[in-house]
C-alpha atoms as a PDB file:
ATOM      1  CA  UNK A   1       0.000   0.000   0.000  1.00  0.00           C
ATOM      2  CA  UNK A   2       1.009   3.277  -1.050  1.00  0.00           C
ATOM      3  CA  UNK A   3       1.277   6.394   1.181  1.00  0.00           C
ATOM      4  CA  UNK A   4       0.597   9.356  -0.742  1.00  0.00           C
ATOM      5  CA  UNK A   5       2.619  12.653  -0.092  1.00  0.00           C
ATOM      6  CA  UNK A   6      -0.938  14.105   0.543  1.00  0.00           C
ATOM      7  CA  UNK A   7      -1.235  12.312   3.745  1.00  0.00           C
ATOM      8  CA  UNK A   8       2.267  12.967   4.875  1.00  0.00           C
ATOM      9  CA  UNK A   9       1.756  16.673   4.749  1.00  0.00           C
ATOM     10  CA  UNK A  10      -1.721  16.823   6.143  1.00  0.00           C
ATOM     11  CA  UNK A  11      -0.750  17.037   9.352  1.00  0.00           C
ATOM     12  CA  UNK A  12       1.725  20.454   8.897  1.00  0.00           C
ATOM     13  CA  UNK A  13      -1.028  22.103   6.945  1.00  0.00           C
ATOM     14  CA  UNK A  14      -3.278  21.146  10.196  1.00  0.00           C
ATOM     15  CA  UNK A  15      -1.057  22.853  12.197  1.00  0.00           C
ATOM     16  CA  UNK A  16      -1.247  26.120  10.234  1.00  0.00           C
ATOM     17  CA  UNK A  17      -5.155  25.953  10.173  1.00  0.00           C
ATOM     18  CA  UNK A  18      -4.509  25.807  13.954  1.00  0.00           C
ATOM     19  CA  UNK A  19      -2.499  28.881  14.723  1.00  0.00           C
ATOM     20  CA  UNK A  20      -4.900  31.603  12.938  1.00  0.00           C
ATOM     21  CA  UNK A  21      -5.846  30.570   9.132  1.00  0.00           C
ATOM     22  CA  UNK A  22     -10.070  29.617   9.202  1.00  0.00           C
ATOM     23  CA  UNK A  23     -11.812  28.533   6.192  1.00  0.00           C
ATOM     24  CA  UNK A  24     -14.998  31.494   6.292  1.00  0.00           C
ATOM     25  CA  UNK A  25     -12.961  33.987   4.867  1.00  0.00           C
ATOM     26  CA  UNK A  26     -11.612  32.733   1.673  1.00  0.00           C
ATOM     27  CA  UNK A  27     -11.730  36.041  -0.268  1.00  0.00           C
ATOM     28  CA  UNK A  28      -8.519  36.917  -1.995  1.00  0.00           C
ATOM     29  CA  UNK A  29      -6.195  39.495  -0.600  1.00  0.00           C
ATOM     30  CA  UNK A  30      -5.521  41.725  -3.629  1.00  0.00           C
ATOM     31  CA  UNK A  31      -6.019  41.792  -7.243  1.00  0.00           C
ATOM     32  CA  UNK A  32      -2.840  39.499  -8.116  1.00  0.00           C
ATOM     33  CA  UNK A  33      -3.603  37.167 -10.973  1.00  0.00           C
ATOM     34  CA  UNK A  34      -3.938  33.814  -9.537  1.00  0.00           C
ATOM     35  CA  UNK A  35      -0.845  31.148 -10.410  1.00  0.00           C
ATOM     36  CA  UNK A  36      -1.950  27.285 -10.763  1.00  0.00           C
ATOM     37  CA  UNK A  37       1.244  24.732  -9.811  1.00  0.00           C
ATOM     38  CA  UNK A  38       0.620  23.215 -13.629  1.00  0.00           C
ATOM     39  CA  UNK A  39       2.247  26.377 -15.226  1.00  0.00           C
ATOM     40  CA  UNK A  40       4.967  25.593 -12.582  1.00  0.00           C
ATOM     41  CA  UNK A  41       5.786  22.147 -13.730  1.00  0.00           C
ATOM     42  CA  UNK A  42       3.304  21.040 -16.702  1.00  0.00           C
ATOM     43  CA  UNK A  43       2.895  17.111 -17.046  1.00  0.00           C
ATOM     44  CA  UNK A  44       4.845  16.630 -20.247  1.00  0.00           C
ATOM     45  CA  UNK A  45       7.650  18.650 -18.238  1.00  0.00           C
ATOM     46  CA  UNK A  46       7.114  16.245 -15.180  1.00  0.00           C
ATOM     47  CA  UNK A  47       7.193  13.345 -17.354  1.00  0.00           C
ATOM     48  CA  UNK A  48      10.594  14.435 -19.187  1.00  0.00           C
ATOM     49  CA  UNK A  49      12.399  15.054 -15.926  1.00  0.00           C
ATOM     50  CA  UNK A  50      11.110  12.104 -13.950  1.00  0.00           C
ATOM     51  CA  UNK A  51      11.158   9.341 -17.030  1.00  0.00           C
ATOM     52  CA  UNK A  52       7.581   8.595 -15.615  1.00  0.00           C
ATOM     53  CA  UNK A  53       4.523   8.686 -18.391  1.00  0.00           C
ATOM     54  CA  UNK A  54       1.748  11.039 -16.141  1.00  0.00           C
ATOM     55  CA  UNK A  55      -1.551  10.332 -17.765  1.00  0.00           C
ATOM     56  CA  UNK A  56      -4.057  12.003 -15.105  1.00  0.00           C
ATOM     57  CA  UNK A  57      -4.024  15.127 -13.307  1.00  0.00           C
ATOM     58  CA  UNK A  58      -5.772  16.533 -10.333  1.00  0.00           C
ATOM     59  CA  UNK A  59      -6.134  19.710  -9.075  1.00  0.00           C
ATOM     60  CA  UNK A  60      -7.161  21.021  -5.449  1.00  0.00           C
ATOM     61  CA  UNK A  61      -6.899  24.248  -3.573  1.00  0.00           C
ATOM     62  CA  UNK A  62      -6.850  24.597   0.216  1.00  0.00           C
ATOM     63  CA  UNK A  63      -7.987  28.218   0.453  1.00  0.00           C
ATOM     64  CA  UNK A  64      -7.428  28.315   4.177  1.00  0.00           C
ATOM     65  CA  UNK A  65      -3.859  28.582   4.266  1.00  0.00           C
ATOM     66  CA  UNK A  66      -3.681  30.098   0.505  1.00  0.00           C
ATOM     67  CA  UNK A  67      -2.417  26.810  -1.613  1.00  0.00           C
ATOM     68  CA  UNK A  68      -3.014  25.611  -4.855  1.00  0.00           C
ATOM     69  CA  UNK A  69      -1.840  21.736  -5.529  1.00  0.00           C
ATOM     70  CA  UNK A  70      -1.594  19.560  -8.582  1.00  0.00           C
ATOM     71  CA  UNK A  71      -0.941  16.073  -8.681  1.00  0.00           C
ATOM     72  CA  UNK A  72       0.008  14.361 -12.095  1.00  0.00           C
ATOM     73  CA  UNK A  73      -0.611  10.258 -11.643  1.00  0.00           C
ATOM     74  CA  UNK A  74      -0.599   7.344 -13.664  1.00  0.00           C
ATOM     75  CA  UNK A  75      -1.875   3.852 -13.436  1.00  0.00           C
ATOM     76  CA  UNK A  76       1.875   2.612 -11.895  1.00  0.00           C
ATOM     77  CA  UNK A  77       1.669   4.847  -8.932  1.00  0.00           C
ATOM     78  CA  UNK A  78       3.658   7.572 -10.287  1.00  0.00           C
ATOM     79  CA  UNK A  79       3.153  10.840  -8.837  1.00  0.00           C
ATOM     80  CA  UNK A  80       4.269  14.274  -9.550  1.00  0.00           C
ATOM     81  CA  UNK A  81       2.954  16.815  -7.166  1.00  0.00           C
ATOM     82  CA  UNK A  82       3.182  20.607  -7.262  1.00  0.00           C
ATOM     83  CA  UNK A  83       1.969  22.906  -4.881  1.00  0.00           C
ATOM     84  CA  UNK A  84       1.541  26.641  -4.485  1.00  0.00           C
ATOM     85  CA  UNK A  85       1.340  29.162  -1.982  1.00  0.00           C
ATOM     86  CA  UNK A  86       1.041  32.476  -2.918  1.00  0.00           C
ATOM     87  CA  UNK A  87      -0.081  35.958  -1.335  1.00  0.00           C
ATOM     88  CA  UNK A  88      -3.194  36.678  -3.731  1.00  0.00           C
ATOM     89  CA  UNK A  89      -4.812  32.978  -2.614  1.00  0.00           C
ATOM     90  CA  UNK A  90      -3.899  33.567   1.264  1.00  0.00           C
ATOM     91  CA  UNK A  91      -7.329  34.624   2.916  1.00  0.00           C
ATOM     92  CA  UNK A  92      -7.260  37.786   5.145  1.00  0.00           C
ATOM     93  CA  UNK A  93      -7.960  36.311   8.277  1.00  0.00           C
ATOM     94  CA  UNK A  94      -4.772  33.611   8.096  1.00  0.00           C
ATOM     95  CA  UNK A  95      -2.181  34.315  10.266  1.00  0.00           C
ATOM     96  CA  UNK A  96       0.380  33.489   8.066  1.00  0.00           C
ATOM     97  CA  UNK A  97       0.079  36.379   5.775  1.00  0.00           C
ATOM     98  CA  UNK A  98       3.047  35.473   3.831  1.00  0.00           C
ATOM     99  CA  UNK A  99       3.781  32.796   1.610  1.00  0.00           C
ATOM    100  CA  UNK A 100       7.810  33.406   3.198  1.00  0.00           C
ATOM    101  CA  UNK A 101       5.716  32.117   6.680  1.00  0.00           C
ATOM    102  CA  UNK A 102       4.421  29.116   5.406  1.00  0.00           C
ATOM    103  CA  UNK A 103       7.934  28.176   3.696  1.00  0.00           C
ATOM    104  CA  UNK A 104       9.659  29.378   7.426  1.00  0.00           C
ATOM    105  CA  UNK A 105       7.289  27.204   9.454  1.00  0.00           C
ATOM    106  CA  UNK A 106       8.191  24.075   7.119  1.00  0.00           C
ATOM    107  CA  UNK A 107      11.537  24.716   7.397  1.00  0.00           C
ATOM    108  CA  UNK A 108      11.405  25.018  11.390  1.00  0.00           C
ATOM    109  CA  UNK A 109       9.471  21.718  11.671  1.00  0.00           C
ATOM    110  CA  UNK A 110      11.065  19.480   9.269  1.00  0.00           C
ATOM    111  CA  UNK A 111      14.736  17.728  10.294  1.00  0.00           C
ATOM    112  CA  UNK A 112      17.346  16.716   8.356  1.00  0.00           C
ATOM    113  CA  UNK A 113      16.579  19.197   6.093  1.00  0.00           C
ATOM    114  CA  UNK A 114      19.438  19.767   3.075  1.00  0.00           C
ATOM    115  CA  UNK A 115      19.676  23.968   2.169  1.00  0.00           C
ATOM    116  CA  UNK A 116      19.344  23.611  -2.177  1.00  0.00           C
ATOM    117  CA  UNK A 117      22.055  27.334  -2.531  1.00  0.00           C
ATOM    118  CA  UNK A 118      21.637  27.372  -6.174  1.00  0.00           C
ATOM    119  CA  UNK A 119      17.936  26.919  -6.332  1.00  0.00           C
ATOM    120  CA  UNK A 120      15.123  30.097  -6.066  1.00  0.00           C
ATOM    121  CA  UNK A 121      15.763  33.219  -3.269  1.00  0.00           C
ATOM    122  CA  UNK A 122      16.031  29.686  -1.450  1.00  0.00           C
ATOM    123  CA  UNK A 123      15.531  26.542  -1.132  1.00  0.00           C
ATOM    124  CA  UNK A 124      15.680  22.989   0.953  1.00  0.00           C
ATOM    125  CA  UNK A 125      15.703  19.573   0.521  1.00  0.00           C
ATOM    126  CA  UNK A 126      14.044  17.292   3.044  1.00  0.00           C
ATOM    127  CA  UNK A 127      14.683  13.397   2.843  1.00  0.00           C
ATOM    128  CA  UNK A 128      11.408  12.619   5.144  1.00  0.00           C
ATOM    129  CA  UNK A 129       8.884  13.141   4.272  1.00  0.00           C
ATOM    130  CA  UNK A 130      10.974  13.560   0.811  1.00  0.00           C
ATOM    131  CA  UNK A 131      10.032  17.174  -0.553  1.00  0.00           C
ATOM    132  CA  UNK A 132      11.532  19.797  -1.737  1.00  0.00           C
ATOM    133  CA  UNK A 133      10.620  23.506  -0.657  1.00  0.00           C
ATOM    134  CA  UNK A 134      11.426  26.671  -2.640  1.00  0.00           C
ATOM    135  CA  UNK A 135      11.194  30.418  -2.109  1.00  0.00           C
ATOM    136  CA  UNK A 136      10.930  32.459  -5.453  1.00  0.00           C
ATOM    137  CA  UNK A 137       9.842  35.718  -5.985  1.00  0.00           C
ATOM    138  CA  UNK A 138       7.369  35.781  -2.899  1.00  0.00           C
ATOM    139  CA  UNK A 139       5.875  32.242  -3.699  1.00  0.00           C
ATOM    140  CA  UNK A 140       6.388  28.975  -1.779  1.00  0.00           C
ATOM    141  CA  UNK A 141       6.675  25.980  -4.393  1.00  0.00           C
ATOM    142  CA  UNK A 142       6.105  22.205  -2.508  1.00  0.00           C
ATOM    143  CA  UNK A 143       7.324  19.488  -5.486  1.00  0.00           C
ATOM    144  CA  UNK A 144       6.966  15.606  -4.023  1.00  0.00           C
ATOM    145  CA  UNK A 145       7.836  13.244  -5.971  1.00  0.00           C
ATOM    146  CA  UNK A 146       7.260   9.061  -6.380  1.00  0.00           C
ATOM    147  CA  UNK A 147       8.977   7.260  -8.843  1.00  0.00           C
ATOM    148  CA  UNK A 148       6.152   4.843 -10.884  1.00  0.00           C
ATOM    149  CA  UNK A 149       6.552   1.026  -9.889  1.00  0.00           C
ATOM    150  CA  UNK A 150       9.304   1.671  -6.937  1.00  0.00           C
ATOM    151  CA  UNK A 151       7.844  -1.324  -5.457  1.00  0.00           C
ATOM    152  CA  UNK A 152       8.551  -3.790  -8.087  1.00  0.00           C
ATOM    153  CA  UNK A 153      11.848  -1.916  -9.387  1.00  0.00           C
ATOM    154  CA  UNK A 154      13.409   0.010  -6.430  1.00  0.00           C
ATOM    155  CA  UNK A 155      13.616   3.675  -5.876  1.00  0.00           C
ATOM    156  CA  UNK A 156      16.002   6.031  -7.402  1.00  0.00           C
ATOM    157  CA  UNK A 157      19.375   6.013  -6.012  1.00  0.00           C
ATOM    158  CA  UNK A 158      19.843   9.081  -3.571  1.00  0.00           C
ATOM    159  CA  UNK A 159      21.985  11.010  -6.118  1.00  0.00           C
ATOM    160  CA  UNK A 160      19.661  10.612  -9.021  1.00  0.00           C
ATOM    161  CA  UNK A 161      16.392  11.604  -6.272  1.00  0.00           C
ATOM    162  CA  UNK A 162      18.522  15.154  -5.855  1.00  0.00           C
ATOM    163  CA  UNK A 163      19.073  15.475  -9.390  1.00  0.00           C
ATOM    164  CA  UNK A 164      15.538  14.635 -10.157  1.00  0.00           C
ATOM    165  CA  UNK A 165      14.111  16.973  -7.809  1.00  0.00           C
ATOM    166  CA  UNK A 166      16.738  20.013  -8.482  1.00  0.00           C
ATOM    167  CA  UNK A 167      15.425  19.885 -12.250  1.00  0.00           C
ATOM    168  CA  UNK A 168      11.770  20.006 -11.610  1.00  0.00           C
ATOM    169  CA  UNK A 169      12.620  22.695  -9.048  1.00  0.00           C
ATOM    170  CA  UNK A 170      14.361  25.021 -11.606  1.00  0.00           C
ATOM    171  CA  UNK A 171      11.615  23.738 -13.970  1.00  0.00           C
ATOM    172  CA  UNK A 172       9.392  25.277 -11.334  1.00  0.00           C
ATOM    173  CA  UNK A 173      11.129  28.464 -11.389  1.00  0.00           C
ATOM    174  CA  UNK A 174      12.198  28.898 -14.602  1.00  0.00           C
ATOM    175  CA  UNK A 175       8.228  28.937 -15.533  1.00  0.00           C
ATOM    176  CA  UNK A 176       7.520  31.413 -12.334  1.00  0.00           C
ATOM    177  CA  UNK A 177       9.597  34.035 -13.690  1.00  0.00           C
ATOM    178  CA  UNK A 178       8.255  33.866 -17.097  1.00  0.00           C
ATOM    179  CA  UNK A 179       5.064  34.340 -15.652  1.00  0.00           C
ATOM    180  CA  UNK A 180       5.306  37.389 -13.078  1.00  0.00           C
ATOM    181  CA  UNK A 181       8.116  39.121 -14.825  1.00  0.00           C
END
């Protein structure tokens, strides 16, 4: 049985619904166009960097703390996920006004965390729950990643996982700064 990324983070995006973020008030801040996570990462661009062949995609939004996800799946329990939080989906009454809080407080909980220098304003690597975070021009990217059929065939070798995940995250930000700029 398969745990999904989903599950693992659940219970950090309960915590920030506990310290001030409530679901009545999910009017947007300001007048920012709204970002989805597929013109981060699309799927063929998923599919090219992981060598897995995505052939669903999901979308959901968690308006309470602000954060758009998209999960790109296929039949061998491949997964390419992409999250976003960003300032013009954070409702008023969160207290985590800023995306930079939400990337600060994952940061602060997570251990064994890895610090990605080259990647975004910055970035980290964490190993478990296996994620990598990014700050980029005021937006907090989430990518997760499972490689398709890692039950029958193994998972990546830790080098390639880094290399895999540094190339969707400049993916990721490569397509962020064609959009806002």
């Amino acid at each position: 049985m398969r745990v999904k990324p989903v599950s693992i983070m659940l219970p950090l995006v309960s915590i920030m619904l506990l310290i001030g973020c409530s679901k009545s008030d999910t009017s947007t801040p300001n007048s920012a166009k709204l970002i989805e996570p597929e013109q981060l990462v699309s799927m063929q661009e998923a599919s090219a960097i992981t060598n897995n062949t995505y052939t669903g995609k999901k979308t959901t939004n968690n308006a309470a703390i602000g954060q758009k996800q998209c999960d790109y799946e296929n039949s061998k329990d491949g997964l390419f996920q992409v999250s976003l939080i960003q300032k013009a989906f954070i409702p008023s009454n969160c207290g985590l006004q800023e995306p930079q809080k939400h990337y600060d407080f994952a940061y602060q909980n997570f251990s064994n965390t890895e610090i990605i220098p080259e990647l975004g304003d910055e970035a980290f690597y964490c190993p478990s729950p296996r994620a990598l975070h990014i700050m980029y021009l005021g937006y907090y990217i989430n990518i997760m990643i499972v490689k398709e059929d890692k039950l029958i065939n193994g998972d990546w070798k830790p080098n390639e996982t880094r290399v895999i995940y540094i190339s969707a995250g400049k993916k990721a930000c490569e397509n962020l700064k064609k959009i806002v700029k």
